[in-house]
C-alpha atoms as a PDB file:
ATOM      1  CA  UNK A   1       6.457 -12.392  13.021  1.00  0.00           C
ATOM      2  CA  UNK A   2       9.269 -14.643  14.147  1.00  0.00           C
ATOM      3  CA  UNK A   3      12.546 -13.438  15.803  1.00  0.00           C
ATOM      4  CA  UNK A   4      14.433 -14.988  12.541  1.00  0.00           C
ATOM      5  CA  UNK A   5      12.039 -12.314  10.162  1.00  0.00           C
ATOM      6  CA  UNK A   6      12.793  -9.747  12.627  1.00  0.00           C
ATOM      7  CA  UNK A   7      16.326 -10.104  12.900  1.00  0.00           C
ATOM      8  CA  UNK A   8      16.701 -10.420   8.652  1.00  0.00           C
ATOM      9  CA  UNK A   9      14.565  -6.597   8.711  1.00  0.00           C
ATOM     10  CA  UNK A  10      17.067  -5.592  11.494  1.00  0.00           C
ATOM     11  CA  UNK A  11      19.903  -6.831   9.436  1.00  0.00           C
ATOM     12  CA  UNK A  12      19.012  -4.726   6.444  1.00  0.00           C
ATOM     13  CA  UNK A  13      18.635  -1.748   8.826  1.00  0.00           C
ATOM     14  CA  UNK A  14      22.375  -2.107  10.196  1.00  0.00           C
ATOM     15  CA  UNK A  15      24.045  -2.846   7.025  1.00  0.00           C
ATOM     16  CA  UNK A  16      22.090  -0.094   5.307  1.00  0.00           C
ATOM     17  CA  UNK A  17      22.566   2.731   8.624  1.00  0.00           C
ATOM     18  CA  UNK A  18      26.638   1.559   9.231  1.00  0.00           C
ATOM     19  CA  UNK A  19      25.709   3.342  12.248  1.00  0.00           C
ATOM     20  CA  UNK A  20      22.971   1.659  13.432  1.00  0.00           C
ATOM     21  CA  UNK A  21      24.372  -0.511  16.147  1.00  0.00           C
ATOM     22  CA  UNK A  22      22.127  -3.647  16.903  1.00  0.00           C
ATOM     23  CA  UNK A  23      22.891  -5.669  20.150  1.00  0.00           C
ATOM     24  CA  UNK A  24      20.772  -7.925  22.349  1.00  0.00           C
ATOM     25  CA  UNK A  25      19.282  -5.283  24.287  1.00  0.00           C
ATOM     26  CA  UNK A  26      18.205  -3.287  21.228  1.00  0.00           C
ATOM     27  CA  UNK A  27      16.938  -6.805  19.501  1.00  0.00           C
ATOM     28  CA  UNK A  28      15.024  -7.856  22.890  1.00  0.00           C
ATOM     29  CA  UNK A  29      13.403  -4.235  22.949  1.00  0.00           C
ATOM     30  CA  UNK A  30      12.943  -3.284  19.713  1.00  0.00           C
ATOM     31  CA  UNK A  31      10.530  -6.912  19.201  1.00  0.00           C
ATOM     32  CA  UNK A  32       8.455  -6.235  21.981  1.00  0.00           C
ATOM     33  CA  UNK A  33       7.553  -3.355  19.425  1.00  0.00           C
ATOM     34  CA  UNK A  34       7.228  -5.333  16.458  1.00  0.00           C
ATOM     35  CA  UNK A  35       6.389  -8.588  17.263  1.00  0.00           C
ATOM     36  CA  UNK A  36       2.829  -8.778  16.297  1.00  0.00           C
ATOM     37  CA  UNK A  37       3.405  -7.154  12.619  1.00  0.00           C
ATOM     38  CA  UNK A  38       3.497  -9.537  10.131  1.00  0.00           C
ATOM     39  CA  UNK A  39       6.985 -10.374   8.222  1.00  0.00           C
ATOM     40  CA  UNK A  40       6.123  -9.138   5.171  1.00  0.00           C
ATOM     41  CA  UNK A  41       4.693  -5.939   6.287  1.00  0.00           C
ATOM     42  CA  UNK A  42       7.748  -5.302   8.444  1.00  0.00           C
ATOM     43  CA  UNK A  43       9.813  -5.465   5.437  1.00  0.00           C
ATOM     44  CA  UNK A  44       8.122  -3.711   2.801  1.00  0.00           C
ATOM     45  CA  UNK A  45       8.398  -1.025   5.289  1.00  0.00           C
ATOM     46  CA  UNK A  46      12.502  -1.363   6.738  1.00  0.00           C
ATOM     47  CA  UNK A  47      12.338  -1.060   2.812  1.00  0.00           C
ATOM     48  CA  UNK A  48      10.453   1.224   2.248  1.00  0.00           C
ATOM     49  CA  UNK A  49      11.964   4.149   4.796  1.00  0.00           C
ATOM     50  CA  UNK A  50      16.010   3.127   3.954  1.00  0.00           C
ATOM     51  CA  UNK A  51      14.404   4.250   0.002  1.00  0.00           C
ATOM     52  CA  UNK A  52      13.374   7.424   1.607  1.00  0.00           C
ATOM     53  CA  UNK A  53      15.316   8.541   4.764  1.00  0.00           C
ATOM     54  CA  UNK A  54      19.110   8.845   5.200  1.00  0.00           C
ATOM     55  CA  UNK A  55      18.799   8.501   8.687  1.00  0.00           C
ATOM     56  CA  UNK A  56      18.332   5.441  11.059  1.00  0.00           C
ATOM     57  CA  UNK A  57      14.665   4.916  12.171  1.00  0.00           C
ATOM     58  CA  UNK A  58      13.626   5.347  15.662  1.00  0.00           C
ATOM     59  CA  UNK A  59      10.579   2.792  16.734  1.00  0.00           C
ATOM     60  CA  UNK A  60       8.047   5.167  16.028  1.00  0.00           C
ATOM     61  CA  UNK A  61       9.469   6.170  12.609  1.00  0.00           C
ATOM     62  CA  UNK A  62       9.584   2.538  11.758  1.00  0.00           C
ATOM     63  CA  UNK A  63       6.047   1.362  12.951  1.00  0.00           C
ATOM     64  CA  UNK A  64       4.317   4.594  11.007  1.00  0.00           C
ATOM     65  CA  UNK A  65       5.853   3.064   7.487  1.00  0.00           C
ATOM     66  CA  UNK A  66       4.699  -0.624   9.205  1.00  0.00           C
ATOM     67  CA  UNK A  67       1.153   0.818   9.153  1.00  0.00           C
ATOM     68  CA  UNK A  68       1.793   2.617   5.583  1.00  0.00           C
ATOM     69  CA  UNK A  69       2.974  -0.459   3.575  1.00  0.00           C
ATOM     70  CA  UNK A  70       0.594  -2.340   5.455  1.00  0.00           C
ATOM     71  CA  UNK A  71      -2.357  -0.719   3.829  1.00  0.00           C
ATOM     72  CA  UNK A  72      -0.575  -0.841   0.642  1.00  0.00           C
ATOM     73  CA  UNK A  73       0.072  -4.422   0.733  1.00  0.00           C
ATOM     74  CA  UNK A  74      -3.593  -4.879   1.748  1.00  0.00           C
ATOM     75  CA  UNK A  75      -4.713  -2.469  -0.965  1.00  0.00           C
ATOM     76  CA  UNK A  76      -2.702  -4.451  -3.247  1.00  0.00           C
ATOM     77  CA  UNK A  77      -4.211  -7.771  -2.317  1.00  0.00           C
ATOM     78  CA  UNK A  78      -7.413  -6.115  -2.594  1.00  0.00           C
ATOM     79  CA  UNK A  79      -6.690  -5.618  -6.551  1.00  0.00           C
ATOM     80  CA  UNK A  80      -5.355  -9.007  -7.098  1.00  0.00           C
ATOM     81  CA  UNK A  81      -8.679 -10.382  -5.796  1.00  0.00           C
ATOM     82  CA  UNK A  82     -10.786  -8.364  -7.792  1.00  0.00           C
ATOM     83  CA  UNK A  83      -8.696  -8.822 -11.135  1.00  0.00           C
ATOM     84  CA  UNK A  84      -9.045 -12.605 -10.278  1.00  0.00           C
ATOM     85  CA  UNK A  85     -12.703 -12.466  -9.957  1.00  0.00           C
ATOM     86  CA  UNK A  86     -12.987 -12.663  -6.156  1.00  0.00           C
ATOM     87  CA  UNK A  87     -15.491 -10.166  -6.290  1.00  0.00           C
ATOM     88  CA  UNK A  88     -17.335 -10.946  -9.333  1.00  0.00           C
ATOM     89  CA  UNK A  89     -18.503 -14.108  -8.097  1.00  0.00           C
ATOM     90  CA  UNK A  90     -22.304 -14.379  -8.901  1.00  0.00           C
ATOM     91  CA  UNK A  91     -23.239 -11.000  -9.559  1.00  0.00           C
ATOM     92  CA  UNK A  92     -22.898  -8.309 -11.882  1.00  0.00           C
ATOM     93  CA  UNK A  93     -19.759  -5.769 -12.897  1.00  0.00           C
ATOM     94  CA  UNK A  94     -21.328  -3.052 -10.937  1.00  0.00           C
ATOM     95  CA  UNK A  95     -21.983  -4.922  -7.711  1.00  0.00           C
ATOM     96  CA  UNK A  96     -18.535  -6.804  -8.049  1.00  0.00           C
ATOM     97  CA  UNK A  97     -17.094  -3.192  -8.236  1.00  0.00           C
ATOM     98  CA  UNK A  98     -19.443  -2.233  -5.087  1.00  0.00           C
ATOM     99  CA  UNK A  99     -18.202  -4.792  -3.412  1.00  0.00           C
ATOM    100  CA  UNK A 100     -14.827  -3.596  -3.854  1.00  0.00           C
ATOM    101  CA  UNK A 101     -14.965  -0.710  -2.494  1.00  0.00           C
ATOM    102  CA  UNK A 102     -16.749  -2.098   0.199  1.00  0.00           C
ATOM    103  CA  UNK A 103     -13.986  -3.940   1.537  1.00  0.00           C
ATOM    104  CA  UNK A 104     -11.569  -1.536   0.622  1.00  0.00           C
ATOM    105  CA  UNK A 105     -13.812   0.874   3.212  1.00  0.00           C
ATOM    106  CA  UNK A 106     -13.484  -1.982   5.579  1.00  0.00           C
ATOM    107  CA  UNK A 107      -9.721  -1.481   5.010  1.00  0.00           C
ATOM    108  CA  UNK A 108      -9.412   2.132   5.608  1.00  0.00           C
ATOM    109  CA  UNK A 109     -11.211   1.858   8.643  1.00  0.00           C
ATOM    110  CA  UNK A 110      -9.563  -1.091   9.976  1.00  0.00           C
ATOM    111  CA  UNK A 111     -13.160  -2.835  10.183  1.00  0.00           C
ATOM    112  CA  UNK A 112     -12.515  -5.427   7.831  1.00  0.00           C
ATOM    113  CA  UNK A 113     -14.625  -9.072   8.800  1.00  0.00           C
ATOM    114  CA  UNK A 114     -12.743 -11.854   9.866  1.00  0.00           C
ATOM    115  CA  UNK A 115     -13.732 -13.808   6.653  1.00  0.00           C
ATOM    116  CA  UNK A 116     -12.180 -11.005   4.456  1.00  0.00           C
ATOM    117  CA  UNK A 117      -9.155 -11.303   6.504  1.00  0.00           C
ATOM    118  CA  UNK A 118      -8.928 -14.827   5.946  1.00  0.00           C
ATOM    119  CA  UNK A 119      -9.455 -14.976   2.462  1.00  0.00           C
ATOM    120  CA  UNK A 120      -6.905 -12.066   1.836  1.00  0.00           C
ATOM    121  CA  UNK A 121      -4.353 -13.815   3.808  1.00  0.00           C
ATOM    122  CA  UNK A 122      -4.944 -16.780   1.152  1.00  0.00           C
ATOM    123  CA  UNK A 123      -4.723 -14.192  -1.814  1.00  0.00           C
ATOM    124  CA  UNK A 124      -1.462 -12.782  -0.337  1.00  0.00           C
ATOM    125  CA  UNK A 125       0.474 -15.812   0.604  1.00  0.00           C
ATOM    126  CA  UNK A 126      -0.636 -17.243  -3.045  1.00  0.00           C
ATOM    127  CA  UNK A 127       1.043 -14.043  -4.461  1.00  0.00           C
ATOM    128  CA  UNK A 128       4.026 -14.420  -2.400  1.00  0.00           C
ATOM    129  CA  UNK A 129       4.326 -18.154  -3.670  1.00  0.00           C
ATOM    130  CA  UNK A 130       3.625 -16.835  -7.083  1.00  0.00           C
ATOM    131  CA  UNK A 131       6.172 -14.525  -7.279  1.00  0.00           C
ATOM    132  CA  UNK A 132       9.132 -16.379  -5.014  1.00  0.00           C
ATOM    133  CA  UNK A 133       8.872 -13.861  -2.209  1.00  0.00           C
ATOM    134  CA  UNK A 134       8.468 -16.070   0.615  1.00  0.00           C
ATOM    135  CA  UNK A 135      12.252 -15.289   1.157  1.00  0.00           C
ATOM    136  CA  UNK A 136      13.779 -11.928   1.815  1.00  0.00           C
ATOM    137  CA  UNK A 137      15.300 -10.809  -1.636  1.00  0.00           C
END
């Protein structure tokens, strides 16, 4: 994720939490933390915990609901593909639904291949396009 993502997830959190101060130090430190999560995932979940906590997040806090709306995003991605007919292509019903759970195992477990990755990041960023995301909103 870029600084500029980070600092628009930051921004909700100190608007949102009036006492949430955010300087440079707290910026500098808190995206050595962050820096690897992707934008959108780091959204969902600022998002996601100012829904459900009246209280500022702490790093910790905020990186448990990174890796909680990650798998939901992923999960989510996962659906789009098969109700697109990612899955289905050249076999059956029953092996396209096999192979669904397949790679939602590889999910769970974080074992995922590298061409699943690949064509899920595809899937996603098509969704995002498809539904003017791309931008916070």
């Amino acid at each position: 994720m870029t600084q500029l993502e980070f600092t628009k997830g930051m921004t909700i959190l100190s608007v949102t939490y009036p006492k949430f101060e955010v300087d440079q130090t707290t910026m500098e430190v808190w995206y050595s933390f962050f820096e690897d999560i992707r934008a959108d995932v780091f959204i969902a979940a600022v998002k996601s915990y100012v829904r459900n906590s009246k209280f500022a997040p702490t790093v910790n806090e905020l990186l448990s609901h990174c890796e909680e709306s990650k798998v939901i995003i992923l999960n989510d991605t996962l659906k789009l593909m098969y109700q697109q007919g990612y899955f289905h292509q050249g076999v059956d019903d029953n092996q396209a639904h096999r192979n669904y759970e397949k790679a939602n195992q590889w999910i769970q477990y974080g074992t995922e291949p590298d061409w699943l990755k690949d064509d899920m990041r595809s899937y996603r960023r098509a969704q995002l396009n498809q539904q003017g995301q791309l931008k916070l909103t």
